[in-house]
C-alpha atoms as a PDB file:
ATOM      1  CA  UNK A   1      95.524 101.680 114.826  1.00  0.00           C
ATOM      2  CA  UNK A   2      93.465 102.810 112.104  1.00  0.00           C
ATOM      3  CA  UNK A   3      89.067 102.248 112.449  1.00  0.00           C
ATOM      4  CA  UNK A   4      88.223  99.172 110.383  1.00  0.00           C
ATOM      5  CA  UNK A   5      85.260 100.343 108.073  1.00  0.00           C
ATOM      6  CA  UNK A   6      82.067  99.049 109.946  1.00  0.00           C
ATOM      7  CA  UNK A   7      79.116  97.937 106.966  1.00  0.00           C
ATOM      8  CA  UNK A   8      75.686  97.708 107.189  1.00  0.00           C
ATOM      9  CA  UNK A   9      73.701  95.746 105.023  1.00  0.00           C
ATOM     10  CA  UNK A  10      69.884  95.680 105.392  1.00  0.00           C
ATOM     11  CA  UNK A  11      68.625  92.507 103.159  1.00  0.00           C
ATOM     12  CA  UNK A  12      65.556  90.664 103.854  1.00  0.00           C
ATOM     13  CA  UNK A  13      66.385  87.640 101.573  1.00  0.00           C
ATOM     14  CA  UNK A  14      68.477  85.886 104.057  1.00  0.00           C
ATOM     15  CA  UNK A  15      70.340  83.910 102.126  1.00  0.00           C
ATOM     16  CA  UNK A  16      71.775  86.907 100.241  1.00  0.00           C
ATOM     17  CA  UNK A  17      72.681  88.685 103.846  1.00  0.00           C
ATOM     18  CA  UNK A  18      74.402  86.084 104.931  1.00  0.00           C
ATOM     19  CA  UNK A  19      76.495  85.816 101.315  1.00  0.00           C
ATOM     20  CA  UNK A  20      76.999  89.307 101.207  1.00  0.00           C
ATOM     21  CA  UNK A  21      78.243  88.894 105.304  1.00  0.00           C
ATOM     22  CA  UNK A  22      80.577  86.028 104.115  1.00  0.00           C
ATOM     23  CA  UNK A  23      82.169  87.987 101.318  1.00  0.00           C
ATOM     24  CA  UNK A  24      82.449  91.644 103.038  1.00  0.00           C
ATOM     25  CA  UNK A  25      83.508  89.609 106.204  1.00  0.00           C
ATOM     26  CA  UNK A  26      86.373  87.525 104.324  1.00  0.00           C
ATOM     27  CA  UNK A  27      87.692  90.805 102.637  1.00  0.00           C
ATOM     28  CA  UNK A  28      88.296  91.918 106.030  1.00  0.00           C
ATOM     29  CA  UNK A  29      85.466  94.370 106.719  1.00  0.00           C
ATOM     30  CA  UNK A  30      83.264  94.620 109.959  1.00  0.00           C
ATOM     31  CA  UNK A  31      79.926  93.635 109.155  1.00  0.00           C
ATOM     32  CA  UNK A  32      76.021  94.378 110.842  1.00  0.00           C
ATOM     33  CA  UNK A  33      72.850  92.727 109.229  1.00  0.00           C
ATOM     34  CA  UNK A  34      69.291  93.941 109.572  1.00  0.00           C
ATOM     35  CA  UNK A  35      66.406  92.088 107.544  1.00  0.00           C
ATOM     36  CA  UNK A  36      64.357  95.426 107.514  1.00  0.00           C
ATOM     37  CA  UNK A  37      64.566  99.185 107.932  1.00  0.00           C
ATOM     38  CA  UNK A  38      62.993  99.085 111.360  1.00  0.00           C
ATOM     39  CA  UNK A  39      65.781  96.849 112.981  1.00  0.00           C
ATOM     40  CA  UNK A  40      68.201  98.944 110.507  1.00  0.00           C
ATOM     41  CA  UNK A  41      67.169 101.729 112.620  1.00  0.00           C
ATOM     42  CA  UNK A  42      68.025 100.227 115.658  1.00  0.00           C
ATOM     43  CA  UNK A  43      71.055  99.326 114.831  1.00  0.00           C
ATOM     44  CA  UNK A  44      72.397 102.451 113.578  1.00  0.00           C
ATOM     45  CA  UNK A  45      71.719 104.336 117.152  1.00  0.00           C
ATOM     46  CA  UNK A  46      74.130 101.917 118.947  1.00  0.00           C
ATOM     47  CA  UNK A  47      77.061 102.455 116.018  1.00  0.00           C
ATOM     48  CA  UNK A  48      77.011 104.585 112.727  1.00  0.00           C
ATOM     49  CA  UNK A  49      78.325 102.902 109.687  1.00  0.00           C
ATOM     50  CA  UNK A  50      80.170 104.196 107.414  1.00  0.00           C
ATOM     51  CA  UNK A  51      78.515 102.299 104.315  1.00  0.00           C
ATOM     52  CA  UNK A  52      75.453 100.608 104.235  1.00  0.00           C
ATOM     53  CA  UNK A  53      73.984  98.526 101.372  1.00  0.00           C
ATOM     54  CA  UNK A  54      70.011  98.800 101.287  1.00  0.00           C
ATOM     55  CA  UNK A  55      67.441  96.678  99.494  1.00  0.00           C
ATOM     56  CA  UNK A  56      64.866  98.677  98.740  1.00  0.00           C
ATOM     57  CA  UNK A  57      61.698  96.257  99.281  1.00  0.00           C
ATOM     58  CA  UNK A  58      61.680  94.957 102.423  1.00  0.00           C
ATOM     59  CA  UNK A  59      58.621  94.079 104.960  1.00  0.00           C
ATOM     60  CA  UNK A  60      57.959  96.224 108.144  1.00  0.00           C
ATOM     61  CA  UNK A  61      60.294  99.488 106.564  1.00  0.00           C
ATOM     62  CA  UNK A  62      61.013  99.704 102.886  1.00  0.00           C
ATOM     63  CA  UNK A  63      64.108 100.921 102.073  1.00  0.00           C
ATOM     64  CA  UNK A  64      62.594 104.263 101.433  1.00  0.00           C
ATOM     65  CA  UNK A  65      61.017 104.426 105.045  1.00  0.00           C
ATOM     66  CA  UNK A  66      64.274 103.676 106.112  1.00  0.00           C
ATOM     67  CA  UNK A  67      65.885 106.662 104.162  1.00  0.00           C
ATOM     68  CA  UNK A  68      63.346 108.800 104.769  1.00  0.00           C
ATOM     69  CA  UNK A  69      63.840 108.009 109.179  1.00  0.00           C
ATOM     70  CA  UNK A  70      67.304 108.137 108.823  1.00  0.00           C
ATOM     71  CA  UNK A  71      67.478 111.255 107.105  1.00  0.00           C
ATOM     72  CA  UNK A  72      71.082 110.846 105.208  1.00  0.00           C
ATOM     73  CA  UNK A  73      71.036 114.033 103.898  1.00  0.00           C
ATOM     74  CA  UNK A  74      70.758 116.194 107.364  1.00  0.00           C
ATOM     75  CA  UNK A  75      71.811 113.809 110.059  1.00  0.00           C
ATOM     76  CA  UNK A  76      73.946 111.594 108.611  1.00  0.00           C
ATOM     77  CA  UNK A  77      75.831 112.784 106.295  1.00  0.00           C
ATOM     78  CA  UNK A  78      79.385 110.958 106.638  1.00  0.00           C
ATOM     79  CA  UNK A  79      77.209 107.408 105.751  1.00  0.00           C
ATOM     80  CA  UNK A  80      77.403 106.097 102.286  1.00  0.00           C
ATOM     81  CA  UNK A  81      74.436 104.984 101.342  1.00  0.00           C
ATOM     82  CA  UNK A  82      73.884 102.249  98.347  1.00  0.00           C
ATOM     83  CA  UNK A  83      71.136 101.121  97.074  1.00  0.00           C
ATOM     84  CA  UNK A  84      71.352  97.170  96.165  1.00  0.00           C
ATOM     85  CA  UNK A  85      68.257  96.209  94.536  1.00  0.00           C
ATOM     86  CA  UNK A  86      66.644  93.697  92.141  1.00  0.00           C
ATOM     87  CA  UNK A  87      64.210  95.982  91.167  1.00  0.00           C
ATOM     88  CA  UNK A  88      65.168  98.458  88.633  1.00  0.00           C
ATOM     89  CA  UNK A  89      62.425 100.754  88.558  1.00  0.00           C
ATOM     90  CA  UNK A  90      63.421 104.299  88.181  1.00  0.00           C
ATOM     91  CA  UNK A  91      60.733 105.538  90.003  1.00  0.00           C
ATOM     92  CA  UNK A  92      61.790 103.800  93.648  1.00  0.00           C
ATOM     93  CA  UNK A  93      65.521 104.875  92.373  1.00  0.00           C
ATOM     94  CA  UNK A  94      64.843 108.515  92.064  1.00  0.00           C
ATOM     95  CA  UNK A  95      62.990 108.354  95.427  1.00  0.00           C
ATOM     96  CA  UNK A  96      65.765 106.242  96.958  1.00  0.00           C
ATOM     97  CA  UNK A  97      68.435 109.466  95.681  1.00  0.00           C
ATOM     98  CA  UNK A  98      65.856 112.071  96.542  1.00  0.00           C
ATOM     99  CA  UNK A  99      65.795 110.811  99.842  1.00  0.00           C
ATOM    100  CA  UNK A 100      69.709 110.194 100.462  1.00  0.00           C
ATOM    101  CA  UNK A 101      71.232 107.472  98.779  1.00  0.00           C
ATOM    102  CA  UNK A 102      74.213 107.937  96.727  1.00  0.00           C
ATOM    103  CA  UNK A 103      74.636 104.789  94.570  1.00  0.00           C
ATOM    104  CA  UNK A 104      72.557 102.121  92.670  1.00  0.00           C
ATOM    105  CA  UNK A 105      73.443  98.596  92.202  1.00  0.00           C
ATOM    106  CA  UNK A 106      71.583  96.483  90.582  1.00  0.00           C
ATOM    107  CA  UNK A 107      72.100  92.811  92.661  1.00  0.00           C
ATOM    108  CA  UNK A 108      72.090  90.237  89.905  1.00  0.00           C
ATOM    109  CA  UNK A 109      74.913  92.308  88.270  1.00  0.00           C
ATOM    110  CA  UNK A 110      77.087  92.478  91.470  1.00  0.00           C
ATOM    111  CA  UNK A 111      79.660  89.406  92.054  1.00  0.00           C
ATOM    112  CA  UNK A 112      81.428  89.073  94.849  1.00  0.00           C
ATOM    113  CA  UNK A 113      84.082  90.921  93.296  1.00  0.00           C
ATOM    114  CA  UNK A 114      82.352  93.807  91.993  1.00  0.00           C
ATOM    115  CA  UNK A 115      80.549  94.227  96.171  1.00  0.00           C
ATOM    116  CA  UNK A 116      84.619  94.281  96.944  1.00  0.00           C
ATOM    117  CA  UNK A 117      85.289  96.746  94.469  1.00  0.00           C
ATOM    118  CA  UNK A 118      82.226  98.904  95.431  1.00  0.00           C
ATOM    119  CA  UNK A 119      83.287  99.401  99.236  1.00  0.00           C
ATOM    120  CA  UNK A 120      86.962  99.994  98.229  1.00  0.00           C
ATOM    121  CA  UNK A 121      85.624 103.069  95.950  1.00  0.00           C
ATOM    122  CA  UNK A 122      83.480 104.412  98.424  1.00  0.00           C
ATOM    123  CA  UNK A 123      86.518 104.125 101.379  1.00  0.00           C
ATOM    124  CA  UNK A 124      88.508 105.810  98.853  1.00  0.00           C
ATOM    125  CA  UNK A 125      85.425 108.563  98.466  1.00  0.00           C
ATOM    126  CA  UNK A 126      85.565 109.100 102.214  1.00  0.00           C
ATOM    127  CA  UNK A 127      89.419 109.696 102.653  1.00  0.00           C
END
């Protein structure tokens, strides 16, 4: 039986984890939330996921901090990382990429299709 991508969204708005849980959920996915890097990190020792969605400004560890623990580009380099953000400031952006993401998204533009859409292309990606 084939591995059902595992996703790991790190929100702090909880109303937006638990809509984004609800949709990825619904479509069939296996879903983890943390509300900040720190319990991100955490989570990610017991299972790696294969895509997680990251808000970039977060209390306790910013999505950067996160990144920047996590080290995507040495030590985890099977994990898709997305940024999902309100903020669009190119300056946390280019950090975010320097640091290991691979993908912006900009949250107000994202429906629940589009977040569908966005882990379907990055499955494909991986295969």
């Amino acid at each position: 039986m084939k591995k059902q991508p595992s996703i790991l969204i790190i929100e702090d708005d909880a109303a937006l984890n638990q809509a984004y849980v609800t949709i990825l959920s619904t479509a069939g996915y296996r879903v983890r939330t943390a509300f900040n890097g720190k319990e991100a990190l955490i989570l990610t020792t017991q299972e790696e996921p294969d895509i997680i969605f990251l808000d970039l400004r977060m209390p306790t560890l910013d999505g950067v901090g996160f990144l920047k623990a996590y080290k995507p580009k040495t030590q985890h380099k099977n994990v898709e990382i997305i940024v999902f953000s309100n903020y669009d400031l190119q300056q946390e952006i280019d950090e975010a990429y320097e640091f290991g993401a691979q993908r912006y998204v900009l949250k107000a533009r994202a429906s629940p299709k589009e977040l569908i859409r966005i882990v379907e292309d990055s499955i494909a990606i991986k295969k």
